[in-house]
Structures are given as structure tokens and as C-alpha cells.
PDB file of N, CA and C in Angstrom:
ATOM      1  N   UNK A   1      35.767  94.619 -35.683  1.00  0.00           N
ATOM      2  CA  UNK A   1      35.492  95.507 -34.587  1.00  0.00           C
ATOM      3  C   UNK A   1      36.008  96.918 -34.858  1.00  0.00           C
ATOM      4  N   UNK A   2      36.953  96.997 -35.647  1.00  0.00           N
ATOM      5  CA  UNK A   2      37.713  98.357 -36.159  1.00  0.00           C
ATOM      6  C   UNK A   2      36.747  99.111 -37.202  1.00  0.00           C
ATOM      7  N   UNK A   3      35.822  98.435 -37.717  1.00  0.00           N
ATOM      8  CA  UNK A   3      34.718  98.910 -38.683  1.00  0.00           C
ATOM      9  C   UNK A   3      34.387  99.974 -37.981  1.00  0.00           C
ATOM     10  N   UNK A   4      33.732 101.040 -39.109  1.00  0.00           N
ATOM     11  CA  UNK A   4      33.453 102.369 -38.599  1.00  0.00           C
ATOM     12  C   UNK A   4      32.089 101.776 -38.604  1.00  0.00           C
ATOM     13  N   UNK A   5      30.763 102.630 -37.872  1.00  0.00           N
ATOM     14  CA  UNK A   5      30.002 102.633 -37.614  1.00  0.00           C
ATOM     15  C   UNK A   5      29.240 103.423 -38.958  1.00  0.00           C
ATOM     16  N   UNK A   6      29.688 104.030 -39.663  1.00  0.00           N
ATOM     17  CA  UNK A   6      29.629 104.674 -40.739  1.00  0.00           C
ATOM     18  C   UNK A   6      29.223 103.575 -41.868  1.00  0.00           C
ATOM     19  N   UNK A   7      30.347 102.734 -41.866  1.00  0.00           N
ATOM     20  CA  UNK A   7      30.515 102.107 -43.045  1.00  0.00           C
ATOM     21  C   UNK A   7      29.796 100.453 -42.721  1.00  0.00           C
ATOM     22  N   UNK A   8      28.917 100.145 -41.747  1.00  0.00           N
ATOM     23  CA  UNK A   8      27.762  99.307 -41.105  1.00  0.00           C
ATOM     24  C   UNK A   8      27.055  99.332 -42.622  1.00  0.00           C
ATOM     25  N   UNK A   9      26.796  98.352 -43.097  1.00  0.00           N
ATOM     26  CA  UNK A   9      25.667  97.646 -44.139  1.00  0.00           C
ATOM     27  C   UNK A   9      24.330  98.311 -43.807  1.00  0.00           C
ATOM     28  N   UNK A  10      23.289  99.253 -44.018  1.00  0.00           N
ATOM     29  CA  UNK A  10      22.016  99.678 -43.543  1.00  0.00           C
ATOM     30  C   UNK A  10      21.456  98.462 -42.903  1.00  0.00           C
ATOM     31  N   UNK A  11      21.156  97.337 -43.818  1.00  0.00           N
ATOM     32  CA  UNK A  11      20.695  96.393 -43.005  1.00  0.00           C
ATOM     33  C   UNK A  11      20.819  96.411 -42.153  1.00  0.00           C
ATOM     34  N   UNK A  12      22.045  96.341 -41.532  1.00  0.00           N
ATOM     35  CA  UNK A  12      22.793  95.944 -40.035  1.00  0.00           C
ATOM     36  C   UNK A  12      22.102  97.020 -39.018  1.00  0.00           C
ATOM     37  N   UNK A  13      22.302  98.304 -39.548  1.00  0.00           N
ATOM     38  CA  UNK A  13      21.553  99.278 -38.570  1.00  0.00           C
ATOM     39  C   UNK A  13      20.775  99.509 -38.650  1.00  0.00           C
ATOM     40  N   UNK A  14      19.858  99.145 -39.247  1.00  0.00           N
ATOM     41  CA  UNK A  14      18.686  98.694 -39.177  1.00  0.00           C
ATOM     42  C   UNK A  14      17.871  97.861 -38.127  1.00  0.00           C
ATOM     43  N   UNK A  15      18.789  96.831 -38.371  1.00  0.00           N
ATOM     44  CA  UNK A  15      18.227  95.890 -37.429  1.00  0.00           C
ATOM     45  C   UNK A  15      18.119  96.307 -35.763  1.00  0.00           C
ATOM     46  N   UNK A  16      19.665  97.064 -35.983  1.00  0.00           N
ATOM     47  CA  UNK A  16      19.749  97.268 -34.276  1.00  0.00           C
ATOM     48  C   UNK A  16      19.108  98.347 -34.170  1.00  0.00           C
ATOM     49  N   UNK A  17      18.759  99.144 -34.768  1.00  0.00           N
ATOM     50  CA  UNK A  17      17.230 100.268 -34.564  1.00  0.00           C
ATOM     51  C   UNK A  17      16.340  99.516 -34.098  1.00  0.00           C
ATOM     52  N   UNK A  18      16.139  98.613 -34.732  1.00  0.00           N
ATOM     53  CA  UNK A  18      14.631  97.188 -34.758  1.00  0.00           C
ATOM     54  C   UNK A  18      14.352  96.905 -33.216  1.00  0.00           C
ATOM     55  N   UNK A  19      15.762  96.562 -32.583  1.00  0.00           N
ATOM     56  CA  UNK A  19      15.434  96.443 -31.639  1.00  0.00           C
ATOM     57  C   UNK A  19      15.743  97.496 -30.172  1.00  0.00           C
ATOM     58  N   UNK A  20      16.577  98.474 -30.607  1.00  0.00           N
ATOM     59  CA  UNK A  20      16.290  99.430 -29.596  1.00  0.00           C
ATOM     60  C   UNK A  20      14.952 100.452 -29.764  1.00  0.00           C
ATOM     61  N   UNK A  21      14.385 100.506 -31.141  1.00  0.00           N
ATOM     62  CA  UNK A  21      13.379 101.513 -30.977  1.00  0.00           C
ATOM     63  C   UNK A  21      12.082 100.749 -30.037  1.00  0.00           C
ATOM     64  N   UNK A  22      12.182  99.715 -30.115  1.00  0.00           N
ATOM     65  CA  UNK A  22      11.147  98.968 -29.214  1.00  0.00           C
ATOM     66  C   UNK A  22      11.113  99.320 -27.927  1.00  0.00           C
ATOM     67  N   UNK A  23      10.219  99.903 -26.987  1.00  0.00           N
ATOM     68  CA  UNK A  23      10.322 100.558 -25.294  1.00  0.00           C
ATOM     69  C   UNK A  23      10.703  99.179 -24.968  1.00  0.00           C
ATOM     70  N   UNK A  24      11.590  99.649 -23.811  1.00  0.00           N
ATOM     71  CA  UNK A  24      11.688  98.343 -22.879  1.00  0.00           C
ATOM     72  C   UNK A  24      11.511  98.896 -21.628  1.00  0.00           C
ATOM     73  N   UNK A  25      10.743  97.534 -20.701  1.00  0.00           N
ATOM     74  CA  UNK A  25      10.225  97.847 -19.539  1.00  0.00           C
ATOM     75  C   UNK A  25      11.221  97.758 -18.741  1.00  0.00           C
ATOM     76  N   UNK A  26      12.346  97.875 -19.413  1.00  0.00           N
ATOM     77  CA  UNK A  26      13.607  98.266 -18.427  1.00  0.00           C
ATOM     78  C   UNK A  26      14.321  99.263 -18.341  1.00  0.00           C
ATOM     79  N   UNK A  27      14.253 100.070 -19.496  1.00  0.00           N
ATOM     80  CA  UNK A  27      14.554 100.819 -19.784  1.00  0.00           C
ATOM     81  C   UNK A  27      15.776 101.190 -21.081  1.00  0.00           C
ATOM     82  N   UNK A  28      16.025  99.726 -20.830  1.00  0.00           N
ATOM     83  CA  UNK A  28      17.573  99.630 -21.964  1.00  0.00           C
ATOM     84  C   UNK A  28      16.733  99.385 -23.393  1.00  0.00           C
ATOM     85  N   UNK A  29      16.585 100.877 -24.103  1.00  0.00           N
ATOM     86  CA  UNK A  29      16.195 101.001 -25.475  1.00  0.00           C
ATOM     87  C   UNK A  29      17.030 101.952 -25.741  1.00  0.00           C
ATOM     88  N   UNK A  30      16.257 102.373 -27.182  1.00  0.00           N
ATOM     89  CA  UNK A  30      17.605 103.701 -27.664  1.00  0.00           C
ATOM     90  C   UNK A  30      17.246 105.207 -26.762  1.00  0.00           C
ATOM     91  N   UNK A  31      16.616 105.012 -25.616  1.00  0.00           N
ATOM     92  CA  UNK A  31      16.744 106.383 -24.616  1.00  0.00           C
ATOM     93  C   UNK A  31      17.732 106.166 -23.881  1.00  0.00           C
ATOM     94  N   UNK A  32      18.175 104.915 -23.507  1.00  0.00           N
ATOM     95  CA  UNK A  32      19.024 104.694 -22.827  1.00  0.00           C
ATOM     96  C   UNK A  32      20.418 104.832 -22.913  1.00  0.00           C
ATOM     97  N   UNK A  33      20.846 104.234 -24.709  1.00  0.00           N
ATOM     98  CA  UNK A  33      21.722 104.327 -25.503  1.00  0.00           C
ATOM     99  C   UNK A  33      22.018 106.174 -25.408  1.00  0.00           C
ATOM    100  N   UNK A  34      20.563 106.670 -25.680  1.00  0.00           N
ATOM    101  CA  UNK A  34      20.988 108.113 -25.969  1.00  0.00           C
ATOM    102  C   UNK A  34      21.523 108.598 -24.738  1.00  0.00           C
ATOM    103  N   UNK A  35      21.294 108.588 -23.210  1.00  0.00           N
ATOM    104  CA  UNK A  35      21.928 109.080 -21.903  1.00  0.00           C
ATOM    105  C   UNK A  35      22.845 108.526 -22.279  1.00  0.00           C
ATOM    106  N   UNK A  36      23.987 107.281 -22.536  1.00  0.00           N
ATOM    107  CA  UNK A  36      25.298 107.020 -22.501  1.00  0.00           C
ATOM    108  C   UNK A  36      25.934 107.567 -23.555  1.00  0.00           C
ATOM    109  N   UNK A  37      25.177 108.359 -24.837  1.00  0.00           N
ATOM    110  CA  UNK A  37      26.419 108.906 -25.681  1.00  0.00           C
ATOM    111  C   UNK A  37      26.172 110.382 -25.046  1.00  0.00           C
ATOM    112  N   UNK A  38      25.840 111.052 -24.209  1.00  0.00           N
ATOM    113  CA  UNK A  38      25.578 112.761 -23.820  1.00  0.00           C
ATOM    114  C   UNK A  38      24.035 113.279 -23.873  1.00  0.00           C
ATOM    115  N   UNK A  39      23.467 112.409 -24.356  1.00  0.00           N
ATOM    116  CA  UNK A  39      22.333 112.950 -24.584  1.00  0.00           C
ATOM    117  C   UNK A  39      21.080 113.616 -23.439  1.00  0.00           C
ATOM    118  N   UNK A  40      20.609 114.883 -23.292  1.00  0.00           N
ATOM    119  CA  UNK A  40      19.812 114.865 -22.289  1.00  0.00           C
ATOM    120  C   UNK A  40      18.221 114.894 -22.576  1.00  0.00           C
ATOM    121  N   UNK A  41      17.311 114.710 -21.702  1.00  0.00           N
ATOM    122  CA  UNK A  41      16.003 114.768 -21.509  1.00  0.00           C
ATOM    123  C   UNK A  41      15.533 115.223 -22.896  1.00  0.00           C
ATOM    124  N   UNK A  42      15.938 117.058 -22.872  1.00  0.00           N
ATOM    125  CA  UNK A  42      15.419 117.271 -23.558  1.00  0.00           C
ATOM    126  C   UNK A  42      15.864 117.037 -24.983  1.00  0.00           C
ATOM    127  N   UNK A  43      17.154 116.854 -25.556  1.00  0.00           N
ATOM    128  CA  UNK A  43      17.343 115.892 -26.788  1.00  0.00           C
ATOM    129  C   UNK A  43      16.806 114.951 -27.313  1.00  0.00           C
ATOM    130  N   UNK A  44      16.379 114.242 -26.032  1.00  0.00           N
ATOM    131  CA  UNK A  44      15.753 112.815 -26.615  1.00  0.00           C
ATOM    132  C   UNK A  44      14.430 113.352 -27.003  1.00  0.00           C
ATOM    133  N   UNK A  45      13.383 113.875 -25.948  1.00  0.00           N
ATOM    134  CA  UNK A  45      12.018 114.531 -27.082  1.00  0.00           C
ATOM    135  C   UNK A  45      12.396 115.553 -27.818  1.00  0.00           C
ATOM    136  N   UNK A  46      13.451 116.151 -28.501  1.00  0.00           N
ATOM    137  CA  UNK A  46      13.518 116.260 -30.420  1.00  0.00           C
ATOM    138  C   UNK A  46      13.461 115.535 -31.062  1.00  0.00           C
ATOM    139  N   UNK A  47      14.418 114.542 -30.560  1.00  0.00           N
ATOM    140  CA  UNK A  47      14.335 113.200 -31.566  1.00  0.00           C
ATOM    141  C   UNK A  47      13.386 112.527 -31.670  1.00  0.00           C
ATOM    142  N   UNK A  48      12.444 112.340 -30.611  1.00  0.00           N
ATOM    143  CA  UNK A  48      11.319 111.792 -30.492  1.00  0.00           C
ATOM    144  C   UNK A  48       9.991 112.369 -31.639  1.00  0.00           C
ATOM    145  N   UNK A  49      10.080 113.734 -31.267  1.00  0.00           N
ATOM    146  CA  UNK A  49       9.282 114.808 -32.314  1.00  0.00           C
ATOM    147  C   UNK A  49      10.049 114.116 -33.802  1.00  0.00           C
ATOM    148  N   UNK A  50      11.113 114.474 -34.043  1.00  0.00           N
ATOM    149  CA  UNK A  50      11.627 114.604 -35.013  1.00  0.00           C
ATOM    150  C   UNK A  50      11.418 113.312 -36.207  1.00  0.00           C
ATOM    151  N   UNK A  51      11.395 112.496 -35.294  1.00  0.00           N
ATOM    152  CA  UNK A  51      11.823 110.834 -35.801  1.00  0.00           C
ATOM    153  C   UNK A  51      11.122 109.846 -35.056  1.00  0.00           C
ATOM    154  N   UNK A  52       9.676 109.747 -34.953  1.00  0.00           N
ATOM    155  CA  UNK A  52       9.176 109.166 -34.484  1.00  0.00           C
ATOM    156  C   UNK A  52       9.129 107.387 -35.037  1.00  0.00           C
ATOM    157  N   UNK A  53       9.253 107.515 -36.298  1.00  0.00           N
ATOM    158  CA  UNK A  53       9.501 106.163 -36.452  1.00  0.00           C
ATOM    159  C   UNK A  53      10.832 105.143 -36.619  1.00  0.00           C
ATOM    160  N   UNK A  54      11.395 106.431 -36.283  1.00  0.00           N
ATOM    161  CA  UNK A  54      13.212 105.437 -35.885  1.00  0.00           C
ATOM    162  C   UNK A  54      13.620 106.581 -35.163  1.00  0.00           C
ATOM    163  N   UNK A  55      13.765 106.493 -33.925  1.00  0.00           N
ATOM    164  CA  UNK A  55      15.062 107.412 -33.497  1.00  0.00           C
ATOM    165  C   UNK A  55      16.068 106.912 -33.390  1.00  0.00           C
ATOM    166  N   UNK A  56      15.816 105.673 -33.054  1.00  0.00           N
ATOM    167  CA  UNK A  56      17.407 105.080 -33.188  1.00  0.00           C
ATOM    168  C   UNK A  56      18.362 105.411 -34.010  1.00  0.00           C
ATOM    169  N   UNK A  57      17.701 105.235 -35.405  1.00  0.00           N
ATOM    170  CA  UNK A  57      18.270 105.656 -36.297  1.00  0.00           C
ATOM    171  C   UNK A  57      19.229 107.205 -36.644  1.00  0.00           C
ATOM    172  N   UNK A  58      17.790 108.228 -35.746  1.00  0.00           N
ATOM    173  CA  UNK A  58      18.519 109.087 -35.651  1.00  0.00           C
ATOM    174  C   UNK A  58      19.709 109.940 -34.653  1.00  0.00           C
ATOM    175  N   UNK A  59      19.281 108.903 -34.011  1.00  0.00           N
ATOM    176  CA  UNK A  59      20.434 109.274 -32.685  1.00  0.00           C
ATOM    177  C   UNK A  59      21.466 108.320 -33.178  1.00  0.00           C
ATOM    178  N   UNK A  60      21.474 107.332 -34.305  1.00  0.00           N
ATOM    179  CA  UNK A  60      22.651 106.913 -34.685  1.00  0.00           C
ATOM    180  C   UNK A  60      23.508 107.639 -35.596  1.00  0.00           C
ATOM    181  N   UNK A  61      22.673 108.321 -36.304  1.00  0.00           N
ATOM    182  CA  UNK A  61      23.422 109.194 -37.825  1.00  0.00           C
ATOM    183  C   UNK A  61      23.881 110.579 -36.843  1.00  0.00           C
ATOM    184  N   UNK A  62      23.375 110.791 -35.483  1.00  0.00           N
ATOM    185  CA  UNK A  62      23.765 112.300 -35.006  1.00  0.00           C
ATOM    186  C   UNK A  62      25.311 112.108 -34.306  1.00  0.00           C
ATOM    187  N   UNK A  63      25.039 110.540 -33.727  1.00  0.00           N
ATOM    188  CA  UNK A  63      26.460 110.358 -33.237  1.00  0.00           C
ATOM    189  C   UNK A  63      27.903 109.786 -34.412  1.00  0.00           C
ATOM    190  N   UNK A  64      27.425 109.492 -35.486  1.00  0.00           N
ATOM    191  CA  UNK A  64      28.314 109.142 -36.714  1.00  0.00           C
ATOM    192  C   UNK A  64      28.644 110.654 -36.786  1.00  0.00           C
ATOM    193  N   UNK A  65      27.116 111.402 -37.127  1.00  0.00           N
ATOM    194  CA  UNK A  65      28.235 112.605 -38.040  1.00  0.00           C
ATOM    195  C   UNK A  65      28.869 113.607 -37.132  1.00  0.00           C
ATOM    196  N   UNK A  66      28.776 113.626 -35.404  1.00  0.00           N
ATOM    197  CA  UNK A  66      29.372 114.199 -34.582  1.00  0.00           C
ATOM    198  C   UNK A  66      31.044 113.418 -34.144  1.00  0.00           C
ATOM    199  N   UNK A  67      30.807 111.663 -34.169  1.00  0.00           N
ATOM    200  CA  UNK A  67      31.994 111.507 -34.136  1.00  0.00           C
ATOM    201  C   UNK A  67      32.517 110.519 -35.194  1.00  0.00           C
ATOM    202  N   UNK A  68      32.753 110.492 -36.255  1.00  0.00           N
ATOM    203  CA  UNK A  68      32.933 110.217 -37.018  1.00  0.00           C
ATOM    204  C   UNK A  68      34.042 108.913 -37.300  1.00  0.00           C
ATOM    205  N   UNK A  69      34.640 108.944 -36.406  1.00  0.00           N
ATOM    206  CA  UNK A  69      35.268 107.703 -36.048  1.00  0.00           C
ATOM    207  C   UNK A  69      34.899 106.892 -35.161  1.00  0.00           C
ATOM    208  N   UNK A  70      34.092 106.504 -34.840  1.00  0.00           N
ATOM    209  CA  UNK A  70      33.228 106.045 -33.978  1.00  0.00           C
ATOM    210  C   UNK A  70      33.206 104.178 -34.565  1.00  0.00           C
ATOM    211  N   UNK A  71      33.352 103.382 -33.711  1.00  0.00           N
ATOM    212  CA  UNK A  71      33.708 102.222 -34.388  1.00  0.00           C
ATOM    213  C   UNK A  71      32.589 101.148 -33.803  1.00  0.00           C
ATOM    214  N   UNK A  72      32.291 100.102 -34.482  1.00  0.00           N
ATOM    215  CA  UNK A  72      31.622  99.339 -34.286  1.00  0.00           C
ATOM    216  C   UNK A  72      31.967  98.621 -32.413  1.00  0.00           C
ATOM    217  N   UNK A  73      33.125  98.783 -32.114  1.00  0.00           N
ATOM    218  CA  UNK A  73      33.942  98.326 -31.072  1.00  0.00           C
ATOM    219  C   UNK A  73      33.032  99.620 -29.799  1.00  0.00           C
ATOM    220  N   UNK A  74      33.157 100.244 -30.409  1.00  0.00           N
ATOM    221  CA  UNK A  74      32.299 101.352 -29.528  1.00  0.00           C
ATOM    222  C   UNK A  74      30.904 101.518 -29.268  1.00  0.00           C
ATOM    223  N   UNK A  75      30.737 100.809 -29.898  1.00  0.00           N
ATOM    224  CA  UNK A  75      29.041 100.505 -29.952  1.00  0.00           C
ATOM    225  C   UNK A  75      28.422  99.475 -29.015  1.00  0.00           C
ATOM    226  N   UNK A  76      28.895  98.360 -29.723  1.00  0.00           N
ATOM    227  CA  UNK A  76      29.127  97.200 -28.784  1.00  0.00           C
ATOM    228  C   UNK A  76      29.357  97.288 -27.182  1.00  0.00           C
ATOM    229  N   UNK A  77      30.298  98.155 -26.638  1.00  0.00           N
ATOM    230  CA  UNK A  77      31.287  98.144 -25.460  1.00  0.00           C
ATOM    231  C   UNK A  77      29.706  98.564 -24.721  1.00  0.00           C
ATOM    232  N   UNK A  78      29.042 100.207 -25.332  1.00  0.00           N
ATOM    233  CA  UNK A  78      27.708 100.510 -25.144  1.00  0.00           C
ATOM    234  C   UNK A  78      26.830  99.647 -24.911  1.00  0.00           C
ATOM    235  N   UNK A  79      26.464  98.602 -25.722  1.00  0.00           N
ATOM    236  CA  UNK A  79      25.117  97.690 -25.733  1.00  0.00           C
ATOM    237  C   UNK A  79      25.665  96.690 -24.518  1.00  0.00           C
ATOM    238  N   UNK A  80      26.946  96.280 -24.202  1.00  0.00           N
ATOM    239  CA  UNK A  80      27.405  95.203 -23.441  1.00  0.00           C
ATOM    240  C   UNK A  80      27.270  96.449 -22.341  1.00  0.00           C
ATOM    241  N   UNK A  81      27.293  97.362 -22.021  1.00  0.00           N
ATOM    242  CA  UNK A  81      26.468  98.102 -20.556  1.00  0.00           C
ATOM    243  C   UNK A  81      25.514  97.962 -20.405  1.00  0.00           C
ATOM    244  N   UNK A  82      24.429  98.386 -21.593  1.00  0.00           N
ATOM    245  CA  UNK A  82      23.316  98.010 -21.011  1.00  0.00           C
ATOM    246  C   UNK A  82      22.312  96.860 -21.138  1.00  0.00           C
ATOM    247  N   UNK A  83      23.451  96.185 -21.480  1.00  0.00           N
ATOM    248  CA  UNK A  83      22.713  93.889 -21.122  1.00  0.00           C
ATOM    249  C   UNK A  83      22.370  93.795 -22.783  1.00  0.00           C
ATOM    250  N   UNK A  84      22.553  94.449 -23.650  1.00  0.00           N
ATOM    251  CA  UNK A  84      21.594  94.000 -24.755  1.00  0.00           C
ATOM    252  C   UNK A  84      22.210  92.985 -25.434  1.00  0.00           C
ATOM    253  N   UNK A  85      22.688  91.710 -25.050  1.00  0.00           N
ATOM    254  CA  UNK A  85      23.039  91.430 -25.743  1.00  0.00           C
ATOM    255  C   UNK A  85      22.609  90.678 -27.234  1.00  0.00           C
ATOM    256  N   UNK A  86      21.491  90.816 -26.989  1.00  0.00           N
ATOM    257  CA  UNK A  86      20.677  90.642 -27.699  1.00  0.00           C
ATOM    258  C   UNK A  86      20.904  91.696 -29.270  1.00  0.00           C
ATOM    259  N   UNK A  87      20.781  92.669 -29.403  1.00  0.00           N
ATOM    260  CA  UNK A  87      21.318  93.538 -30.363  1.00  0.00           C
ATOM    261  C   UNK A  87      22.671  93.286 -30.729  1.00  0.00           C
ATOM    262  N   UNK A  88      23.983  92.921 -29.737  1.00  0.00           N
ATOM    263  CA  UNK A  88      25.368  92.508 -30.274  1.00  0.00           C
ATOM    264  C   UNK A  88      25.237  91.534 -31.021  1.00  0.00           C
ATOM    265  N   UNK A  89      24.047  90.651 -30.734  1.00  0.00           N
ATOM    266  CA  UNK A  89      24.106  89.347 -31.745  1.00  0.00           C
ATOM    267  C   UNK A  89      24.070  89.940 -33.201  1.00  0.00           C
ATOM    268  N   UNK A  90      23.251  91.375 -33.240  1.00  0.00           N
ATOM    269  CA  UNK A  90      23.008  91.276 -34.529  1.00  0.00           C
ATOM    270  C   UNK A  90      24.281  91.992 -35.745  1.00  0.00           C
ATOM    271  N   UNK A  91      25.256  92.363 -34.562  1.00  0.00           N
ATOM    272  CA  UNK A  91      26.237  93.189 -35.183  1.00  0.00           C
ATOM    273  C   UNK A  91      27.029  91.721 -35.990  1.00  0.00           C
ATOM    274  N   UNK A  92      27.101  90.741 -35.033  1.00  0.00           N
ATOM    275  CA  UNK A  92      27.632  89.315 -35.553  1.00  0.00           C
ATOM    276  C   UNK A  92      29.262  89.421 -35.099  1.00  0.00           C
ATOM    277  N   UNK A  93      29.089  90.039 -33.834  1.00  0.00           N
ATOM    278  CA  UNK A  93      30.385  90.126 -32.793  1.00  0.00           C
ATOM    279  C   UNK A  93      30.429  89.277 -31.912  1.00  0.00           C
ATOM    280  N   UNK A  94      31.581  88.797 -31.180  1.00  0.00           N
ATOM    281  CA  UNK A  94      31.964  87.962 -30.533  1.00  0.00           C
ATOM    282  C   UNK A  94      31.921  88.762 -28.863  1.00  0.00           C
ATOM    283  N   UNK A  95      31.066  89.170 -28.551  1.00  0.00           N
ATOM    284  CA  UNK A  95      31.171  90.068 -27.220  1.00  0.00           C
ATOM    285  C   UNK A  95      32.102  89.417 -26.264  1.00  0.00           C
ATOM    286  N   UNK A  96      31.855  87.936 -26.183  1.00  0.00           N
ATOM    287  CA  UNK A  96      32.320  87.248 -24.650  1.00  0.00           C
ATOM    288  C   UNK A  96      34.125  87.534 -25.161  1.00  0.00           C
ATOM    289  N   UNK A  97      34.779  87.871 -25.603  1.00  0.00           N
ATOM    290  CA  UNK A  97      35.850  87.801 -25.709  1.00  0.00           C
ATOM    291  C   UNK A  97      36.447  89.348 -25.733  1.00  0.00           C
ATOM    292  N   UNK A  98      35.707  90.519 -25.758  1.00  0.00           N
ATOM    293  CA  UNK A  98      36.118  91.557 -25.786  1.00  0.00           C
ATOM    294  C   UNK A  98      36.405  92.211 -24.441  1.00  0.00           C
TER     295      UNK A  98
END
């Protein structure tokens, strides 16, 4: 859980791109992710322009190289707000105990 978010296997973030770049009819995708790290309206359509085939991705590398200590523990705490737990599975964290 102390793992930097940095130092995540691509695979790994990969995957959890996989499944936040997917819209959800709930709203909990990576737009959602992006309102809980600061992100506003209009940030998210740059990224959208910018990175249409992963933003996740890129709203993940903007929040690594802005906070750089940023830990897998922090990520998680994020996805366990907005229900995904579905994506924590893929970090291969133990959520119910955190």
C-alpha cells in the first residue's frame, strides 16, 4: 500500500485505465476520479481532446508528476469513494481491511 503510484507495473495501470476509461452510467469513471483529485470541467475536455484513447492514463501521469508521492494507498482510498471496487481488485489490495 506504501507503493508509489509511480513505481505501479504499466500493466497494472493499465488495467485500471481499462476500466475507468469505460463511461459509466453512473458516473464513477475516470471523470469522476478526475473531480476528486482537483480537476475541473474544463480540464477534463483537454484531456479528453488531448488523450482520447486513455485519459485515464493521462490524468494518471498528470497527478504522479504533480504529486509525486502519491501512493497506491491513495488511490485506492479514491476508488473505495467512488464504489469501484471493482478496479481495487485489480490493484490486488485488500480494501475491506483498510
Amino acid at each position: 500500500m506504501t507503493t508509489r503510484l509511480s513505481d505501479l507495473p504499466y500493466v497494472v495501470t493499465g488495467r485500471v485505465c481499462d476500466y475507468l476509461n469505460i463511461p459509466s452510467a453512473l458516473g464513477k469513471d475516470w471523470r469522476y476520479l478526475a473531480g476528486m483529485l482537483g480537476k475541473t470541467s474544463h480540464d477534463v475536455e483537454l484531456i479528453t481532446f488531448r488523450c482520447p484513447r486513455d485519459p485515464c492514463g493521462a490524468l494518471l501521469n498528470d497527478w504522479i508528476s504533480t504529486h509525486p508521492r502519491s501512493t497506491v494507498a491513495d488511490l485506492v482510498i479514491k476508488l473505495k469513494d467512488m464504489e469501484r471496487l471493482d478496479v481495487i481488485s485489480v490493484l490486488g489490495v485488500d480494501w475491506e481491511n483498510m
